[in-house]
Protein backbone atom coordinates (compact mmCIF):
# COMPACT_ATOMS: atom_id res chain seq x y z
CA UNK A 1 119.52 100.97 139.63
CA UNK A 2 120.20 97.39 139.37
CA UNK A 3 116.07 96.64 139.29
CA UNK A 4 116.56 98.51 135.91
CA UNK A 5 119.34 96.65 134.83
CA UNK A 6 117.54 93.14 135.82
CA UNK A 7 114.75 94.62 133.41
CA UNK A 8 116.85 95.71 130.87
CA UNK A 9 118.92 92.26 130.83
CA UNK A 10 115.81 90.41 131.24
CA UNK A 11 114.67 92.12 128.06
CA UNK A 12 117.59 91.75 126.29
CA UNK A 13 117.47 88.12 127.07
CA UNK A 14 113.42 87.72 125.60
CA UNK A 15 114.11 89.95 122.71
CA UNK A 16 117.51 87.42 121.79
CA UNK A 17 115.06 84.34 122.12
CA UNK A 18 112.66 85.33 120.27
CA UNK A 19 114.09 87.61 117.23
CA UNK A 20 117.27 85.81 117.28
CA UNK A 21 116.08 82.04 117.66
CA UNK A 22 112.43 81.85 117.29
CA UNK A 23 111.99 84.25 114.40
CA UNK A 24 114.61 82.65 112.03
CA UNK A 25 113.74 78.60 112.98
CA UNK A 26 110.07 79.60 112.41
CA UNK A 27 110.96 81.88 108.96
CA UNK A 28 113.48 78.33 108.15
CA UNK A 29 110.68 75.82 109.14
CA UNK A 30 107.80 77.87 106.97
CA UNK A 31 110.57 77.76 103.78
CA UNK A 32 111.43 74.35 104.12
CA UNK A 33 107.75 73.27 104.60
CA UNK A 34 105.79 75.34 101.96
CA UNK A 35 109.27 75.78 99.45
CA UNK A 36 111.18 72.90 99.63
CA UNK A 37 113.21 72.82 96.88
CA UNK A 38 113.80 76.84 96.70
CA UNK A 39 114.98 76.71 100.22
CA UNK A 40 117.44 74.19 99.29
CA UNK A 41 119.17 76.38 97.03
CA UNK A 42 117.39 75.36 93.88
CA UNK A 43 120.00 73.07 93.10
CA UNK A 44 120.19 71.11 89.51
CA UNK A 45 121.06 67.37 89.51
CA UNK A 46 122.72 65.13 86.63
CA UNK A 47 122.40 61.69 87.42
CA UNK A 48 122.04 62.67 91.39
CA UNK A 49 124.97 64.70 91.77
CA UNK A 50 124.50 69.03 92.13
CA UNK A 51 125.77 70.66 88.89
CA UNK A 52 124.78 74.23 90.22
CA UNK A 53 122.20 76.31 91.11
CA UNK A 54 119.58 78.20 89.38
CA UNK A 55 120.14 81.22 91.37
CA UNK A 56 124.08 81.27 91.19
CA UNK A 57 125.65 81.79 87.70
CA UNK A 58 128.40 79.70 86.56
CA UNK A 59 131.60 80.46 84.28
CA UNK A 60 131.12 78.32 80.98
CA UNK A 61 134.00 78.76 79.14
CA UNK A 62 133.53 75.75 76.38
CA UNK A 63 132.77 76.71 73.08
CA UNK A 64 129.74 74.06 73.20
CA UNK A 65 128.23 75.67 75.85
CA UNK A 66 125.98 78.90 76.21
CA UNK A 67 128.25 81.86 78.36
CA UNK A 68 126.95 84.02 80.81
CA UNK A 69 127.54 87.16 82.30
CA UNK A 70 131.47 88.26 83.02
CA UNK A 71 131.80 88.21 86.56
CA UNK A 72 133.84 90.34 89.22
CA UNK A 73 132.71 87.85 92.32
CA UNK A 74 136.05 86.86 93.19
CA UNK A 75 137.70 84.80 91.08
CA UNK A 76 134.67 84.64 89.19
CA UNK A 77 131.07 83.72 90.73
CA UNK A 78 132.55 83.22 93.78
CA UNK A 79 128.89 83.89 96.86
CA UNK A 80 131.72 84.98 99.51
CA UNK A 81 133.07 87.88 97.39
CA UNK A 82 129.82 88.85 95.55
CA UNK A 83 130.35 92.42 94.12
CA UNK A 84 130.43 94.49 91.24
CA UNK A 85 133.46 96.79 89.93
CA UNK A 86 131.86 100.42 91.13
CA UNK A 87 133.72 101.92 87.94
CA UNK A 88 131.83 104.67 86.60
CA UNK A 89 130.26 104.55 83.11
CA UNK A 90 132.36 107.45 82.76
CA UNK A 91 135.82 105.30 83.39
CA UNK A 92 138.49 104.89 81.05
CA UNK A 93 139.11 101.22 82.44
CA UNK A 94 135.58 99.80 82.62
CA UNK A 95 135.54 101.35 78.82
CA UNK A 96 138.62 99.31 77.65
CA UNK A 97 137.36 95.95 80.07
CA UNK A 98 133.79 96.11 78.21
CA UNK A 99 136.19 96.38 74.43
CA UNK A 100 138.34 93.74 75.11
CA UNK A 101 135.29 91.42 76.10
CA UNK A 102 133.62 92.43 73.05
CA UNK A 103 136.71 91.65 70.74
CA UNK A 104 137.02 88.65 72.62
CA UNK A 105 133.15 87.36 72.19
CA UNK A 106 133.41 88.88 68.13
CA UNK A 107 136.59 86.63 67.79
CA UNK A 108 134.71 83.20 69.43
CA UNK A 109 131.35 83.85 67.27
CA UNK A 110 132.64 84.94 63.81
CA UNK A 111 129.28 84.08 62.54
CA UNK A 112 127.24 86.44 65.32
CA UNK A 113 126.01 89.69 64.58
CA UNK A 114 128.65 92.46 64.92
CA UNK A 115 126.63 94.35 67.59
CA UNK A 116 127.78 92.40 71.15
CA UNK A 117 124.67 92.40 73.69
CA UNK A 118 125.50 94.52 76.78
CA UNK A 119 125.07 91.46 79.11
CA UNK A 120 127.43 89.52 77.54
CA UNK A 121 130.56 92.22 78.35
CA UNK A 122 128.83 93.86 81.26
CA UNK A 123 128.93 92.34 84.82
CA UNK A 124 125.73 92.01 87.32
CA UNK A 125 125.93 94.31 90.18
CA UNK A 126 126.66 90.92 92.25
CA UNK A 127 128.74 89.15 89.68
CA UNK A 128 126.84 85.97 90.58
CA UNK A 129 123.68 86.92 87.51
CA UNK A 130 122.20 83.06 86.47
CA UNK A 131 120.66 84.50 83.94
CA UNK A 132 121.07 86.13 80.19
CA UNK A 133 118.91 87.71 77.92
CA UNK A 134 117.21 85.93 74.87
CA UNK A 135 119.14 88.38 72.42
CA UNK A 136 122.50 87.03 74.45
CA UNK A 137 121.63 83.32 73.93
CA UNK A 138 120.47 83.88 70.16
CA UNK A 139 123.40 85.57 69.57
CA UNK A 140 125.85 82.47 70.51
CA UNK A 141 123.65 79.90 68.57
CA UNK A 142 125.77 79.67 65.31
CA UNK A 143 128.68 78.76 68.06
CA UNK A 144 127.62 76.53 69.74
CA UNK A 145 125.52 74.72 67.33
CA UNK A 146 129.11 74.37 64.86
CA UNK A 147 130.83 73.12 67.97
CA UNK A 148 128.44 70.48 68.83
CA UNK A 149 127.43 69.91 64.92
CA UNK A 150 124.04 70.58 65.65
CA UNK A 151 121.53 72.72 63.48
CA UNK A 152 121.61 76.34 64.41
CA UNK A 153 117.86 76.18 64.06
CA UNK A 154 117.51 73.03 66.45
CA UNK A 155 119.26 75.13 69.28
CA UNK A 156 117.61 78.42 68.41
CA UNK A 157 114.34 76.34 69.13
CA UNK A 158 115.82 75.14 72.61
CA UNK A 159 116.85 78.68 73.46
CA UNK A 160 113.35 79.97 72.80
CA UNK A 161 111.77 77.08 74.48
CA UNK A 162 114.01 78.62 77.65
CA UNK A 163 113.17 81.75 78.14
CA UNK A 164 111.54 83.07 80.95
CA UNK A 165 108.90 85.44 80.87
CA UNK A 166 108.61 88.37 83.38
CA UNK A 167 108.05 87.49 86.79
CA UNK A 168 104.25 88.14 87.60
CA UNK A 169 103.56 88.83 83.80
CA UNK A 170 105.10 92.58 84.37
CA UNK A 171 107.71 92.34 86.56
CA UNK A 172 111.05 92.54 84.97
CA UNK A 173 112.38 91.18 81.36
CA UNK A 174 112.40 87.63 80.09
CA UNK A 175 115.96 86.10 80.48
CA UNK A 176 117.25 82.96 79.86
CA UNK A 177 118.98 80.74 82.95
CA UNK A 178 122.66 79.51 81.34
CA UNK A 179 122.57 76.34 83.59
CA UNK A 180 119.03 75.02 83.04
CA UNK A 181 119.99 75.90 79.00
CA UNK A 182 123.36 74.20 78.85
CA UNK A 183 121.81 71.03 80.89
CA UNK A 184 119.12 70.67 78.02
CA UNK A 185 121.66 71.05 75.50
CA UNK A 186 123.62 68.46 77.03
CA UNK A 187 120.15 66.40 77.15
CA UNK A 188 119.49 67.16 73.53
CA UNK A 189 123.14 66.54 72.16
CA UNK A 190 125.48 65.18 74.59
CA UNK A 191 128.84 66.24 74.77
């Protein structure tokens, strides 16, 4: 009996080292080596300091800025409470949440197309979604170009000159990043 619990421990022990230890300092080694910057956390910079990260959205609230998606992450894109509402398309509250957000987004662009683009009222499944479509961005040019008295046609061109095509060249549908876009508006008209 306690031959087979030597063996046993002595397994337990190996299998420990080596998926436990081994495994993830080889897996973090490879990353940091061959993807530096990605295993960093594909942070953004102005003028040294972190702004962000491309893979984390961020709550832009300033009419000079491009919004993203709503989140339910916390207390808003908050990693340690990553999450989505689990209402049911069917629910009476998600329905009045998703018509207050539109009446709220109508009311900031006045100038915008009357149709609201789902992404803009409608949460990620983690709350933490960097990213928006082009049809979200175009629609909040006219605002932010009056609130940074820019020409709506000189940000439509740096919206379009953000988008992201689909990953692979199938995989997916372009979207726009809200950091890396607000940080070249900055750059092209600063606030």
């Amino acid at each position: 009996m306690w031959s087979v619990m030597r063996a046993a421990g002595g397994l337990m022990l190996v299998m420990t080292m080596m998926t436990g230890v081994a495994y993830p300092l080889t897996v973090t080694g490879v990353a940091q080596a061959v993807f530096p910057w990605q295993a960093g956390g594909s942070l953004l910079e102005r003028d040294g300091v972190p702004v962000g990260s491309t893979l984390i959205g961020q709550a832009f609230s300033q009419p000079g800025y491009f919004h993203g998606r709503p989140s339910l992450a916390g207390t808003g894109y908050d990693a340690a409470s990553s999450g989505a509402s689990n209402l049911a398309p069917s629910s009476a509250a998600l329905m009045a949440t998703l018509d207050q957000r539109a009446a709220a987004l109508r009311q900031e662009n006045p100038e915008a197309p009357h149709d609201v683009p789902v992404d803009l009222v409608t949460a990620s499944a983690s709350g933490l979604d960097p990213h928006i479509s082009p049809a979200a961005a175009l629609w909040q040019v006219n605002r932010v170009a009056r609130a940074r008295g820019a020409s709506p046609e000189a940000v439509r061109a740096l919206v379009m000159a953000h988008v992201e095509g689909r990953a692979l060249g199938f995989l997916g549908e372009p979207v726009v990043n809200v950091l890396r876009l607000n940080q070249a508006l900055d750059q092209m008209q600063p606030r």
